[in-house]
Structure formats: structure tokens, C-alpha cells
Protein backbone atom coordinates (compact mmCIF):
# COMPACT_ATOMS: atom_id res chain seq x y z
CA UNK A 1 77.73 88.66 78.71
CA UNK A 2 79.82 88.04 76.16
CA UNK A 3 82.56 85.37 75.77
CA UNK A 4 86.42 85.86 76.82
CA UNK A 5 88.36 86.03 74.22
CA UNK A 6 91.52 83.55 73.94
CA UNK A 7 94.07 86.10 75.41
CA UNK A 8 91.64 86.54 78.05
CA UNK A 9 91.09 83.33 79.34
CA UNK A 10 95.15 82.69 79.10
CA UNK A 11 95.47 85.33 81.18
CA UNK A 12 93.13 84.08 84.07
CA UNK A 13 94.76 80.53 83.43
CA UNK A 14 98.26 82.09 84.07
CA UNK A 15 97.02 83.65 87.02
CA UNK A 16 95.51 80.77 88.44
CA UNK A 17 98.91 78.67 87.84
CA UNK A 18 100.75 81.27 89.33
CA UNK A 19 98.37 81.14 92.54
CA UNK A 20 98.51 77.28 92.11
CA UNK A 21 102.80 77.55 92.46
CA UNK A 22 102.28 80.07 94.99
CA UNK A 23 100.60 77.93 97.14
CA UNK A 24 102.81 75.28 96.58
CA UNK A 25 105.96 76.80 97.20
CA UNK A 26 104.30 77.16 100.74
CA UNK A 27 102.96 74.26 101.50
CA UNK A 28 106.66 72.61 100.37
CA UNK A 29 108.22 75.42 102.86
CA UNK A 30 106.22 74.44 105.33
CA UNK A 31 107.35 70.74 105.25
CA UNK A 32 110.82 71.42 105.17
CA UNK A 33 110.62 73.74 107.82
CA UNK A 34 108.67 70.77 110.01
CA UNK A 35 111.19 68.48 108.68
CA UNK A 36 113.55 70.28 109.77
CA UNK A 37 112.46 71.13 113.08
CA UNK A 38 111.71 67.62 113.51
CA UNK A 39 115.43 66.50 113.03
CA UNK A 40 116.79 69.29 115.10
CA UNK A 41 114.44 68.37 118.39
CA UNK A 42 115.95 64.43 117.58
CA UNK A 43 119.77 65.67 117.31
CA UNK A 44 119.48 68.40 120.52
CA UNK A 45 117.30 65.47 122.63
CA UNK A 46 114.78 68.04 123.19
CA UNK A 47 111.52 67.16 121.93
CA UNK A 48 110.06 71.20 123.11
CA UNK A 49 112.50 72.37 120.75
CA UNK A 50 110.71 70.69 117.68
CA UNK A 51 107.21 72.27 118.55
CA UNK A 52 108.61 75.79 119.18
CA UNK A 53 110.09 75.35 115.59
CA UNK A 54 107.23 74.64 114.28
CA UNK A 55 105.27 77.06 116.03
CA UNK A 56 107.00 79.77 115.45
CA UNK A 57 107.28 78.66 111.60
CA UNK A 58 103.95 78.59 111.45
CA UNK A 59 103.39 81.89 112.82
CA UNK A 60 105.85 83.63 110.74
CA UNK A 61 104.19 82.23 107.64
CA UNK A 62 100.82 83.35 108.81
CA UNK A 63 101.94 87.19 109.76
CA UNK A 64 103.78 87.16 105.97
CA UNK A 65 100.18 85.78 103.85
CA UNK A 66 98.51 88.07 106.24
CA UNK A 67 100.99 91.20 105.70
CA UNK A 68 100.41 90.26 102.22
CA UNK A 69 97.42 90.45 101.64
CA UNK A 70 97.22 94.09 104.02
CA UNK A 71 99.51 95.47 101.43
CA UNK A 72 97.43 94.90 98.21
């Protein structure tokens, strides 16, 4: 095997930080959506209202990385 050549190995490191922002841009969505449901459920009085944010945030993030990675 022969070694990667400089080009090479930046471009598997700017692949990996682009997976690495990736992932953090949806992990950070997924807070603020929690957050958000959170204050909702405390300003409406309805503590249901929270989870079914959440829930359904959760799902709709899972059928888009799943779509996702269908597609490629």
C-alpha cells in the first residue's frame, strides 16, 4: 500500500470536518427544537404538548438522515 499523498489526506480531513459540522448542526437542531418545545408546553400549561414536540421532532429528523442516506 502505498502512502496518501498530501492532497489526499486533505481531502479525507475535509470530509471528515464536513461530517463532523454535519453532525453538529443536528445535534444543535435538535436542542433548539427540545428547547423550544419545552417553553411552548410551559407557556400553553400543557405539559403533552412538549413531548408531542419533541416526538414528532425527533421523528422528522430520523425519516430526513434516513431519506438521506436511501438517496445516495
Amino acid at each position: 500500500m502505498k502512502p496518501a499523498t498530501t492532497r489526499e489526506a486533505n481531502r479525507s480531513g475535509d470530509a471528515l470536518r464536513a461530517a463532523n459540522v454535519r453532525t453538529g448542526l443536528i445535534l444543535l437542531s435538535i436542542a433548539l427544537v427540545f428547547f423550544g418545545g419545552v417553553l411552548y408546553a410551559h407557556y400553553a400549561g400543557e405539559s403533552s404538548m412538549g413531548m408531542s414536540v419533541l416526538g414528532f421532532a425527533i421523528f422528522a429528523f430520523l425519516v430526513l438522515a434516513i431519506g438521506r442516506n436511501l438517496r445516495k
